[in-house]
N, C-alpha and C. Protein backbone atom coordinates (compact mmCIF):
# COMPACT_ATOMS: atom_id res chain seq x y z
N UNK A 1 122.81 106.69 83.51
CA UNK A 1 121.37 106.83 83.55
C UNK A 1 121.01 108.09 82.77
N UNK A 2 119.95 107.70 81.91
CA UNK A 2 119.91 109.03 80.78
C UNK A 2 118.80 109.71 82.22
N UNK A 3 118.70 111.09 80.98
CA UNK A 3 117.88 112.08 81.89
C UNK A 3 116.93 112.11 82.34
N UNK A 4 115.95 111.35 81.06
CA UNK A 4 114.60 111.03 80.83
C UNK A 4 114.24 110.57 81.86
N UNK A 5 114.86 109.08 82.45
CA UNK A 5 114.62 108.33 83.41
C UNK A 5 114.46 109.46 85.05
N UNK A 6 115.04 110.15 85.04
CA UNK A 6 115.32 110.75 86.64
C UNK A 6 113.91 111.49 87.20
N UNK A 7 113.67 111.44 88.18
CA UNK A 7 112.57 111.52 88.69
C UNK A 7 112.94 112.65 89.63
N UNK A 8 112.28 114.45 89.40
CA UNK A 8 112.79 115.13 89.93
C UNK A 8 111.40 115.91 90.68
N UNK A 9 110.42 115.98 90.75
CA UNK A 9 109.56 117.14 90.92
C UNK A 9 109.37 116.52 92.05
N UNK A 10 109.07 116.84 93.49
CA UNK A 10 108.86 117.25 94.66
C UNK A 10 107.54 116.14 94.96
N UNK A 11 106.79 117.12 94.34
CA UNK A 11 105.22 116.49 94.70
C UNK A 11 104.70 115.08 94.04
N UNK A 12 105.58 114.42 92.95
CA UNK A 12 105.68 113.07 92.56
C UNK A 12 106.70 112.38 93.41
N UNK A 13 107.64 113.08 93.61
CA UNK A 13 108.50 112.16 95.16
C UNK A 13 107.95 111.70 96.38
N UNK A 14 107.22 113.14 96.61
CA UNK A 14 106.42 113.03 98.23
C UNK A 14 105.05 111.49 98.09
N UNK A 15 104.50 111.68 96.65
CA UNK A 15 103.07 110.95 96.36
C UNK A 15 103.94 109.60 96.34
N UNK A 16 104.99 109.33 95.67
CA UNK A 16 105.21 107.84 96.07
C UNK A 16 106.27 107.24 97.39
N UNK A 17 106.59 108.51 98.14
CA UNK A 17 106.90 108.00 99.81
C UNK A 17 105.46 107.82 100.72
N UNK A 18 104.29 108.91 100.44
CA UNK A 18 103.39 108.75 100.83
C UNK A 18 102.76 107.66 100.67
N UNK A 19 102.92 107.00 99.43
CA UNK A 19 101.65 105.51 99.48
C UNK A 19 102.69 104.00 100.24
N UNK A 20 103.90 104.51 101.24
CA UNK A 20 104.05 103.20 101.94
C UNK A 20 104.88 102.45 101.61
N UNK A 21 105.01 102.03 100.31
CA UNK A 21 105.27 100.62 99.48
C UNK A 21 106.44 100.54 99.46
N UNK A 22 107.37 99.65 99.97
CA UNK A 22 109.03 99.98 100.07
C UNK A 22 109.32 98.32 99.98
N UNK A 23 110.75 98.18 99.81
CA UNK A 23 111.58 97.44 100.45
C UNK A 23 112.88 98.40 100.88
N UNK A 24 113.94 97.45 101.84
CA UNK A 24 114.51 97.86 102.54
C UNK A 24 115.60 96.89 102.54
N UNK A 25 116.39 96.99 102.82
CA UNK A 25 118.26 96.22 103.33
C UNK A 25 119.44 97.38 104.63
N UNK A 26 120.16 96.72 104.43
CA UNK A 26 120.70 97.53 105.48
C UNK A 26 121.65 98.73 104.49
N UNK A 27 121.61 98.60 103.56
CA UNK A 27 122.42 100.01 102.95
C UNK A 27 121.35 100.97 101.99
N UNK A 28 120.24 100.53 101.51
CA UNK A 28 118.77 101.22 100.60
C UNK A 28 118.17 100.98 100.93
N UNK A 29 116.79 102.18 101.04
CA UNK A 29 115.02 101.64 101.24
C UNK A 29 114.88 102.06 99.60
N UNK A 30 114.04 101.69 99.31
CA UNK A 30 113.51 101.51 97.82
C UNK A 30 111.69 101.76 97.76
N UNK A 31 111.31 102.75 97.62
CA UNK A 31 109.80 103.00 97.34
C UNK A 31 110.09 103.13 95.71
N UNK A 32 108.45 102.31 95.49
CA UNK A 32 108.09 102.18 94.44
C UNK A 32 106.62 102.36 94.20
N UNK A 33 106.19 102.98 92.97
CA UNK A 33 104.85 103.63 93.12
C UNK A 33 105.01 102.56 91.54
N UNK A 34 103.66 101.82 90.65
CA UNK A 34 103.44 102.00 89.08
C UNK A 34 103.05 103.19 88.17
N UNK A 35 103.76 103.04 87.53
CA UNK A 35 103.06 104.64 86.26
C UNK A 35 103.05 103.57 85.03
N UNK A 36 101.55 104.05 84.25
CA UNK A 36 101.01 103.73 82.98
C UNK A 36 101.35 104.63 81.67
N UNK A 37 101.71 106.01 82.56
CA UNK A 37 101.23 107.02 81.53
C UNK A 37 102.48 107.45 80.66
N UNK A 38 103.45 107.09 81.50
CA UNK A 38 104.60 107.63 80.34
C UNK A 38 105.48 106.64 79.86
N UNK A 39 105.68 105.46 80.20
CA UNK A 39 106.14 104.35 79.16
C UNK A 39 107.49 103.66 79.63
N UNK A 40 108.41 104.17 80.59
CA UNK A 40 109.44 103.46 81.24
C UNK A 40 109.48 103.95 82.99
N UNK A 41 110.66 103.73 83.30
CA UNK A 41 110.81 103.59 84.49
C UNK A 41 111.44 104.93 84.87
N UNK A 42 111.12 105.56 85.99
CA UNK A 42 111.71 107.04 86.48
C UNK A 42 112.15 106.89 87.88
N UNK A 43 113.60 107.04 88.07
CA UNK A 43 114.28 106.92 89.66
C UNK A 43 114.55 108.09 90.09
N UNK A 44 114.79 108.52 91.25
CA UNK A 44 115.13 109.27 92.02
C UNK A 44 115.82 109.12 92.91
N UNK A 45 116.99 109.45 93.18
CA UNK A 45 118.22 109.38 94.22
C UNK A 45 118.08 110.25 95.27
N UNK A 46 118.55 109.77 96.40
CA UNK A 46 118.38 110.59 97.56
C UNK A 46 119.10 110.59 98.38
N UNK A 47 120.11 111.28 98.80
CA UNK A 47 121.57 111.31 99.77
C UNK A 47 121.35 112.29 100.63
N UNK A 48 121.40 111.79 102.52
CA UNK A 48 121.05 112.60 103.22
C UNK A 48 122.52 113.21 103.45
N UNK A 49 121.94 114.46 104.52
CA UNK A 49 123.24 114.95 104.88
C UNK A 49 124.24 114.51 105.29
N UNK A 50 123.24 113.79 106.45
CA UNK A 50 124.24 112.85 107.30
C UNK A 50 125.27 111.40 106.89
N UNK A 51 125.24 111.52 105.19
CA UNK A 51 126.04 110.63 104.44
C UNK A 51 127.28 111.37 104.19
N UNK A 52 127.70 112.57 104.85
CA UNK A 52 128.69 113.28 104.14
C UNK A 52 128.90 114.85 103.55
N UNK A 53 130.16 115.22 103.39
CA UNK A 53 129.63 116.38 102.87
C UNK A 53 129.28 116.69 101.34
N UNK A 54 129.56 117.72 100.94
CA UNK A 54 129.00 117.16 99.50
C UNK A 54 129.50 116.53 98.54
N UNK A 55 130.45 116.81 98.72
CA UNK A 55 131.93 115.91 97.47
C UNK A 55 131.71 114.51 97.90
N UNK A 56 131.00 113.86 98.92
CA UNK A 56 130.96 112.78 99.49
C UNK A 56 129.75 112.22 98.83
N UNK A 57 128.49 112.98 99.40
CA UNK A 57 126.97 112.91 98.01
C UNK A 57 127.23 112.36 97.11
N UNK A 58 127.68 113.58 96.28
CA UNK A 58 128.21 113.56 94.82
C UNK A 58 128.58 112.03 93.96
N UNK A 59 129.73 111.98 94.73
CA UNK A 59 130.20 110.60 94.76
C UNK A 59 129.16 109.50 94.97
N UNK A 60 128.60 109.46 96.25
CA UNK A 60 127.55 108.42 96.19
C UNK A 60 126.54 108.01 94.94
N UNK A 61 126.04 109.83 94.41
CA UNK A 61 125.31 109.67 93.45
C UNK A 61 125.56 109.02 92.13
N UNK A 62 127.05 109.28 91.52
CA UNK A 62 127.54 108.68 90.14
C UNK A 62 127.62 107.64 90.65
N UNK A 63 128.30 106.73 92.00
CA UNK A 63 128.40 105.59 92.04
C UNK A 63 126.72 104.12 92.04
N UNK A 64 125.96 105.60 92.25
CA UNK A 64 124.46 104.63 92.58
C UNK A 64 123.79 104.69 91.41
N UNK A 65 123.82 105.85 90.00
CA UNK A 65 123.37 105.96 89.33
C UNK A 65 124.00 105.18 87.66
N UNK A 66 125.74 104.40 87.91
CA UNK A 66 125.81 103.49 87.26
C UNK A 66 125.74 102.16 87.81
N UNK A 67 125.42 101.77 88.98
CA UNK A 67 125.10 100.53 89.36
C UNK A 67 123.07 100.70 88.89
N UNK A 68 122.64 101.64 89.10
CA UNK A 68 121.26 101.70 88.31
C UNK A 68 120.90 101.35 87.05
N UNK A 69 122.08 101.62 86.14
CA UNK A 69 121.96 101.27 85.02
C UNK A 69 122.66 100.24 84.94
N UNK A 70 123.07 99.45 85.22
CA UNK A 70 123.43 98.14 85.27
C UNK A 70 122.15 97.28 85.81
N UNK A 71 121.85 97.72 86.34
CA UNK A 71 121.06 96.91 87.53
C UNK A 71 119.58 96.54 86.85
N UNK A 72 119.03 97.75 86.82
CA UNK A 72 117.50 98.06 86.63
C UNK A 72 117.11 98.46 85.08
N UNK A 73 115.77 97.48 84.69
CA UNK A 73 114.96 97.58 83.91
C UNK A 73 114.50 98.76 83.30
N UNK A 74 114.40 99.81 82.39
CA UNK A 74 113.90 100.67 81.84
C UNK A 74 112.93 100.50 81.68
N UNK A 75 112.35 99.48 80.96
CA UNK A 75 111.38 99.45 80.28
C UNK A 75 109.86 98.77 81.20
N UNK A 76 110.48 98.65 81.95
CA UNK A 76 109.06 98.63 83.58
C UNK A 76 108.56 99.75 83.57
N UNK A 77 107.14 99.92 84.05
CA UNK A 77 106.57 101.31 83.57
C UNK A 77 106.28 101.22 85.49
N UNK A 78 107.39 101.86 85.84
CA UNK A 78 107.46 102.27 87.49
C UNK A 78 108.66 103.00 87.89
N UNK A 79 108.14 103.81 88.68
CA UNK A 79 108.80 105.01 89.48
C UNK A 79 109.18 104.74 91.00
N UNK A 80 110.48 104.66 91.14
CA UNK A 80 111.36 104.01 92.39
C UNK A 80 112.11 106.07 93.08
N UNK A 81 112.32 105.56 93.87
CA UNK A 81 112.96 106.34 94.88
C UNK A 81 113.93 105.67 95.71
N UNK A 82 115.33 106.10 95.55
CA UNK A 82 115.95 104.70 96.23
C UNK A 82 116.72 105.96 97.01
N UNK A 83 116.52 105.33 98.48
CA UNK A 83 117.34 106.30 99.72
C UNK A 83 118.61 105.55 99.97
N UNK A 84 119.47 106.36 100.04
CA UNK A 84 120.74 105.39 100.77
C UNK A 84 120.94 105.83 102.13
N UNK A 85 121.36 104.71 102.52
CA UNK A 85 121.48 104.56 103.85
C UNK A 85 123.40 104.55 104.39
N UNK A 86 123.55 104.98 105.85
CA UNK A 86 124.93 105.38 106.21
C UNK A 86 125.93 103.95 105.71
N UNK A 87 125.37 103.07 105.70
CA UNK A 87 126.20 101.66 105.62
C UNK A 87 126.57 101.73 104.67
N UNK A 88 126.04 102.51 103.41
CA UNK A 88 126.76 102.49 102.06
C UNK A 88 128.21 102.89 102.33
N UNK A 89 128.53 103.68 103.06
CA UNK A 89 130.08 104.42 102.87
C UNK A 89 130.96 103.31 103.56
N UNK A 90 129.97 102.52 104.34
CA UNK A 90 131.30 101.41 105.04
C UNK A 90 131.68 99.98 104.07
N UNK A 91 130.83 100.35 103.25
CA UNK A 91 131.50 99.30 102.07
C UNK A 91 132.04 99.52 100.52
N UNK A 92 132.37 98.42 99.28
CA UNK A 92 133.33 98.96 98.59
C UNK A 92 131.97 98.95 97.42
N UNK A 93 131.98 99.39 96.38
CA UNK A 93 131.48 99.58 95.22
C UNK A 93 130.81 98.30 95.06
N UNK A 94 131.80 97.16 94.57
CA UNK A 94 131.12 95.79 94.30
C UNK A 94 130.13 95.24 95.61
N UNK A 95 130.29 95.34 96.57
CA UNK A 95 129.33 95.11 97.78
C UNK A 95 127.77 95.42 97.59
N UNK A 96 128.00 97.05 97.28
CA UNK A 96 127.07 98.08 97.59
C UNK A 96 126.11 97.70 95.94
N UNK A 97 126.50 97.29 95.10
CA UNK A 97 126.01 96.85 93.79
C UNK A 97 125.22 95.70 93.93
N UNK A 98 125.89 94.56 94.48
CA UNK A 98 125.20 93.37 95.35
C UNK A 98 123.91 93.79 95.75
N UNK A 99 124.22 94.53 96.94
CA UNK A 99 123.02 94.59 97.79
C UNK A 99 121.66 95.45 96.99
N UNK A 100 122.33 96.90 96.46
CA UNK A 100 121.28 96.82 95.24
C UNK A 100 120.31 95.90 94.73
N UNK A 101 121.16 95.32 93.40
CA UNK A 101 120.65 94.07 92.93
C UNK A 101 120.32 92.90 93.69
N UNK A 102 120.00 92.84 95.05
CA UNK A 102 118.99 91.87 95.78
C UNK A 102 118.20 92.57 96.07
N UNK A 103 118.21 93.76 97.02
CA UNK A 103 116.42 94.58 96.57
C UNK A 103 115.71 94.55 95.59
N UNK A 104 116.89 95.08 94.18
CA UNK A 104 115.73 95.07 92.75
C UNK A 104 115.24 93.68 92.48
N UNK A 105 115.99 92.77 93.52
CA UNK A 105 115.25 91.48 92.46
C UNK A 105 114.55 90.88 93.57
N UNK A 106 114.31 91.44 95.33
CA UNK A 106 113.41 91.38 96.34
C UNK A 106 111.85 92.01 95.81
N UNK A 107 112.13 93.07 95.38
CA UNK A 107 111.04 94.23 94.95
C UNK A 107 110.16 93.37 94.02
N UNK A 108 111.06 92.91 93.15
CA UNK A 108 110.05 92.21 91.49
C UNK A 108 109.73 90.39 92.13
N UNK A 109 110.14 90.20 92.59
CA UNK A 109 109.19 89.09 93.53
C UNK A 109 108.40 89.05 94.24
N UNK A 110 108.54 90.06 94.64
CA UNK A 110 107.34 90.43 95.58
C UNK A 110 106.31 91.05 95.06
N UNK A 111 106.43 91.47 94.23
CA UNK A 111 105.13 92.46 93.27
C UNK A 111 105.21 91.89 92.10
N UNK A 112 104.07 91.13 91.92
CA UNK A 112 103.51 89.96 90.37
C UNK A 112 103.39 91.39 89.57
N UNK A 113 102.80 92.31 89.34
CA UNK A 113 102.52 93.41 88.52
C UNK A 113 103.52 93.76 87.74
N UNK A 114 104.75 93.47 88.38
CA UNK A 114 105.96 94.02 87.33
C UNK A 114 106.94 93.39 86.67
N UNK A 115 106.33 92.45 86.86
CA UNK A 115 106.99 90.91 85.89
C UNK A 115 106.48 90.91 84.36
């Protein structure tokens, strides 16, 4: 996942947990806000504590951020926040990619706007 894409400032994180709009599975919740203004898609990863210590994070993060780029559309002009959840660590890579890719493709069925 290039850089461009990553979604880091605080107060654009908080504005699209604040407006609600999610899906969910038992290993990611997935909020998603639309943006017009800058031209692709911007994610944000989020690993709680309670997933581990940090070498454990870490890990989660490279493993979630090339199943992202496998997974997900660039060129959608929307800003996701994807939380992981504890169930991620009880399964293997190819699982956890799965379940991914049925949210991202729960999310774009459910919302005509981003088709």
């Amino acid at each position: 996942m290039k850089k461009k894409y990553s979604l880091k400032r605080n107060e654009e994180i908080a504005k699209i947990v604040h407006k609600r709009r999610f899906v969910k599975n038992e290993t990611f919740v997935m909020y998603y806000q639309p943006n017009s203004e800058i031209g692709h898609s911007r994610i944000c990863i989020s690993v709680g504590k309670k997933n581990g210590n940090a070498v454990t994070r870490n890990k989660i993060k490279r493993q979630l951020r090339e199943m992202i780029t496998a997974i997900f559309d660039f060129e959608k002009q929307c800003d996701y926040v994807v939380i992981v959840r504890q169930a991620f660590l009880e399964n293997d890579f190819v699982y956890n990619k799965e379940k991914l890719n049925e949210l991202y493709l729960k999310l774009i069925s459910k919302n005509k706007e981003y088709k």
